[in-house]
Protein backbone atom coordinates (compact mmCIF):
# COMPACT_ATOMS: atom_id res chain seq x y z
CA UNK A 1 -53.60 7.02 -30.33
CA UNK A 2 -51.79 7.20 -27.23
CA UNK A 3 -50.84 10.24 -25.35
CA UNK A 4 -46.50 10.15 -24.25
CA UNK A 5 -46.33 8.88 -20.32
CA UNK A 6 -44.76 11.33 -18.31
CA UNK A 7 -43.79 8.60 -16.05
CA UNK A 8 -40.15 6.61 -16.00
CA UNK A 9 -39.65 3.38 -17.61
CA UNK A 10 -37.48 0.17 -16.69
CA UNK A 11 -34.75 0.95 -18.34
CA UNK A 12 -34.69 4.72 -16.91
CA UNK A 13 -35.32 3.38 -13.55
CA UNK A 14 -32.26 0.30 -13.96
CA UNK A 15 -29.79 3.31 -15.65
CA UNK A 16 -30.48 5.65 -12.72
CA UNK A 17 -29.65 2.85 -10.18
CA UNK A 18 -26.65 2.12 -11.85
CA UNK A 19 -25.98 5.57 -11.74
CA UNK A 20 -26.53 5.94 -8.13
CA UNK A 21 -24.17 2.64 -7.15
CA UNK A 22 -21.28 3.81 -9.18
CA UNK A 23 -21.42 7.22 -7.41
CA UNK A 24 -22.04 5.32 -4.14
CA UNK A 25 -18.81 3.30 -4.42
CA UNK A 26 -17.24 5.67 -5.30
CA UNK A 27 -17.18 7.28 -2.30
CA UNK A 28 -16.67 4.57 -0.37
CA UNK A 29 -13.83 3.87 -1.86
CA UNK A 30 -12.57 7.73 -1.48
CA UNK A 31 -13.09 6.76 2.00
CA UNK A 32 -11.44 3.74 2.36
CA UNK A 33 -8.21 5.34 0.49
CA UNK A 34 -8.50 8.64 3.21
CA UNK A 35 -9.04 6.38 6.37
CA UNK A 36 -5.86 4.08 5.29
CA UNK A 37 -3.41 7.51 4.42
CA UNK A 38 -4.52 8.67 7.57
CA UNK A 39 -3.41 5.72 9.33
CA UNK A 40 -0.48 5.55 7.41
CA UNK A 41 0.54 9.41 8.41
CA UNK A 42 -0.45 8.79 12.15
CA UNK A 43 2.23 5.54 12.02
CA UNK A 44 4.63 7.14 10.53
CA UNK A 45 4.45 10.64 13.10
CA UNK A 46 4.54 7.67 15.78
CA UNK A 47 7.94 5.96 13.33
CA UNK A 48 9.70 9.41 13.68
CA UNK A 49 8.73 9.76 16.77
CA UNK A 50 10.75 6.55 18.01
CA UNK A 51 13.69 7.17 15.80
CA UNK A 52 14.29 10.49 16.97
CA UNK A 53 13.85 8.85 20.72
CA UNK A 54 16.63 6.67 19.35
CA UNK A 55 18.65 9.78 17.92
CA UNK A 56 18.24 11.14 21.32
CA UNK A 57 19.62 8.21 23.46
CA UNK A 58 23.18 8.09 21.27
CA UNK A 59 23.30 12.09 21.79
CA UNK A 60 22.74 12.08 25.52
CA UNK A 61 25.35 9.14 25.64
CA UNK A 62 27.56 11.36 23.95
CA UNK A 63 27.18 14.42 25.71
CA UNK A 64 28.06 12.65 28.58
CA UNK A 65 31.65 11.56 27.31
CA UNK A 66 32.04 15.93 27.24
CA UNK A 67 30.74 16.42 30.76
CA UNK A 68 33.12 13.57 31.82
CA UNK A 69 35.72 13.89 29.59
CA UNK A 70 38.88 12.44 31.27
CA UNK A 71 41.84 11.12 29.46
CA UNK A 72 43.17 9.78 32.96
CA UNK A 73 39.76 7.29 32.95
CA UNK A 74 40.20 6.67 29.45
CA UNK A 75 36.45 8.64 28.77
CA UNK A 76 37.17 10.03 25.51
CA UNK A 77 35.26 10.96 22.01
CA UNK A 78 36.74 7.89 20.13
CA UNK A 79 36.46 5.44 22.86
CA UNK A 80 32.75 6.61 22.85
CA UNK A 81 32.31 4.85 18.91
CA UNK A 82 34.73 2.09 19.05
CA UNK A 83 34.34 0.55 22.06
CA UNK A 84 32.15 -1.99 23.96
CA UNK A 85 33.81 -2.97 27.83
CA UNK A 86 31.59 -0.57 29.43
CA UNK A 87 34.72 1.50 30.95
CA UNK A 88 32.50 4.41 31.59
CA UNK A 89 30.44 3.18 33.87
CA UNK A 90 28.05 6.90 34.21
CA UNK A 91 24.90 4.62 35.25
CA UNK A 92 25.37 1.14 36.42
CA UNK A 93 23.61 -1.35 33.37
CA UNK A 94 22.59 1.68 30.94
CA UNK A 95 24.64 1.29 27.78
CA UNK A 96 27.07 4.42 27.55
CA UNK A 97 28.96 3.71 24.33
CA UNK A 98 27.57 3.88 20.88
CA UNK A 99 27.82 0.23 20.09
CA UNK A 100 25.92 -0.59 23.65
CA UNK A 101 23.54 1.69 22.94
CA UNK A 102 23.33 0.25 18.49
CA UNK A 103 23.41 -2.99 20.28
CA UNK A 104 20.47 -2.47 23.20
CA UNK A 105 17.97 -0.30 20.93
CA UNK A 106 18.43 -2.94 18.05
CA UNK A 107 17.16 -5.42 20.57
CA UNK A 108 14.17 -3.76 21.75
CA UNK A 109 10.63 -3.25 19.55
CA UNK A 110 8.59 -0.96 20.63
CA UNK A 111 4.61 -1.78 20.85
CA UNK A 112 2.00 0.63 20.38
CA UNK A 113 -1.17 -0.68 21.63
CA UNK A 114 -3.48 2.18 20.06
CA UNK A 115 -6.72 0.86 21.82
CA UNK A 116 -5.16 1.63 25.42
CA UNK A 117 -2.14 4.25 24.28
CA UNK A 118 0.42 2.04 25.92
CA UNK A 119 3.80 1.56 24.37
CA UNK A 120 6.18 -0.34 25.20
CA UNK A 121 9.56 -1.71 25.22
CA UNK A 122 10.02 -5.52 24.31
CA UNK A 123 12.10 -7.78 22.65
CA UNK A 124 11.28 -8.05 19.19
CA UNK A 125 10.13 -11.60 19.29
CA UNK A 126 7.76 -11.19 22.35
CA UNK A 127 4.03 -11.46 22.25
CA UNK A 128 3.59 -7.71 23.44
CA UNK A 129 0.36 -6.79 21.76
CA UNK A 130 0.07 -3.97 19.54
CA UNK A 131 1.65 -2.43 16.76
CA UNK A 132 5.40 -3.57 16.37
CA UNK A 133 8.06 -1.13 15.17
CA UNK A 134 11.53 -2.36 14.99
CA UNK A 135 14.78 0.25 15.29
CA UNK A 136 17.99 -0.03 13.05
CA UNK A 137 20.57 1.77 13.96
CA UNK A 138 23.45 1.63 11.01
CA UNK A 139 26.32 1.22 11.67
CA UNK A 140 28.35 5.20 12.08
CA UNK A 141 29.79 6.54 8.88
CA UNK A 142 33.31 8.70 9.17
CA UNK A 143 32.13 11.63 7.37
CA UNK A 144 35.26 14.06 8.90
CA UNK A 145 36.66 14.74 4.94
CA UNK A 146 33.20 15.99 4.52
CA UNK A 147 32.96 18.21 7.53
CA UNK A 148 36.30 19.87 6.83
CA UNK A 149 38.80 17.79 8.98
CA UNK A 150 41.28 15.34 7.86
CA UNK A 151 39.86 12.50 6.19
CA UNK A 152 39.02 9.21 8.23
CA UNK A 153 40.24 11.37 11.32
CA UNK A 154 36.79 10.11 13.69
CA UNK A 155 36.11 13.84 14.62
CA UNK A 156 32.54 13.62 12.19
CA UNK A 157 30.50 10.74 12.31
CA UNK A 158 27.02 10.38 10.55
CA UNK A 159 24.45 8.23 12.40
CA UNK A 160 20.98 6.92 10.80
CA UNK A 161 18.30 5.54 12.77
CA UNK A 162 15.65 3.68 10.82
CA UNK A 163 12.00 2.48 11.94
CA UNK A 164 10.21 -0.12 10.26
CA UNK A 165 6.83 -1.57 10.79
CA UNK A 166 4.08 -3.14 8.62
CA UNK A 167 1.23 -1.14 7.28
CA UNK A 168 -1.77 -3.39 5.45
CA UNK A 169 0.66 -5.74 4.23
CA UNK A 170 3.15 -3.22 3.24
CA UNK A 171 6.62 -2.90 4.98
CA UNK A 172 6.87 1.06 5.95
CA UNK A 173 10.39 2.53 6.99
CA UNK A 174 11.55 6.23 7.79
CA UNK A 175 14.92 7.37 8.58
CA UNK A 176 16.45 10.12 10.80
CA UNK A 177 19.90 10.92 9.89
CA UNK A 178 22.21 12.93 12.32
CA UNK A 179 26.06 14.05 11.67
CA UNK A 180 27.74 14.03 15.20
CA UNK A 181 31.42 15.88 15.44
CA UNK A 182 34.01 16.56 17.72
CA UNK A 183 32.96 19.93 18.19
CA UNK A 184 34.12 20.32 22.27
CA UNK A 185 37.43 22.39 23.32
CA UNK A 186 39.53 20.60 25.53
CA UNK A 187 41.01 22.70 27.42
């Protein structure tokens, strides 16, 4: 009679491999699924990052129309959202009115090139290399009944900037959202 093998057979040897692969993929695929979050998180810091540039734009136009507020020149809060002649004139060929400024962002992309850290400025249908995020500004929103003043009276406006770029295939947007008022004294 034979005496049991202590040693493993085939089949032991074949179910241990298997084993061994699942847990193998596994982790690779753990890894894949952490390498693309992170790169979706880094795009999307970079996403708020260029709507809040955007946010930041409309508000310095704005503060301007208080720091040159002249009813004489015609600079006022409502000519600021409704019109587009370029009266004000604070920086010869920088838009200065909310629908110059809707108007020159929405024709811009901005590139990332993440090898060299270079972004840039572009129209949207250039060949600028990198990664392409496009701005939306929506159109304002009279939200003065909401803010307390008369309804529809253009003293509250809400603004939303939206970035959108393409992430493995997907499209990827965030938005920044910013209520605006007629908060000055004129004295």
């Amino acid at each position: 009679m034979l005496g049991k093998s202590k040693s493993f057979g085939l089949i032991e040897t074949l179910i241990a491999c298997g084993i061994l692969m699942m847990a193998a993929g596994a982790t690779t695929a753990l890894g894949i699924i952490s390498i693309h979050g992170t790169v979706l998180a880094k795009h999307k810091t970079e996403a708020y990052m260029i709507a809040q540039d955007a946010m930041e734009r409309i508000k310095g136009a704005r503060d301007q129309v208080w720091e040159k507020w002249d009813e004489g020149r015609n600079i006022t809060w409502q000519k600021f959202w409704d019109d587009t002649t370029g009266d004000f004139g604070f920086t010869s060929g920088v838009p200065d009115e909310f629908p110059e400024i809707q108007s020159a962002l929405a024709s811009q992309c901005v590139f990332i090139n993440h090898d060299t850290g270079v972004l840039t400025e572009a129209a949207c249908d250039s060949t600028t290399s990198g990664l392409k995020f496009t701005r939306v500004i929506d159109n304002k929103v009279d939200v003065s009944g909401q803010m307390g003043f008369p309804n529809n009276s253009g003293r509250a406006y809400k603004v939303t900037v939206r970035v959108e770029w393409s992430d493995y295939g997907q499209t990827q947007s965030v938005s920044l959202v910013s209520y605006l008022t007629n908060w000055k004294p004129r004295y």
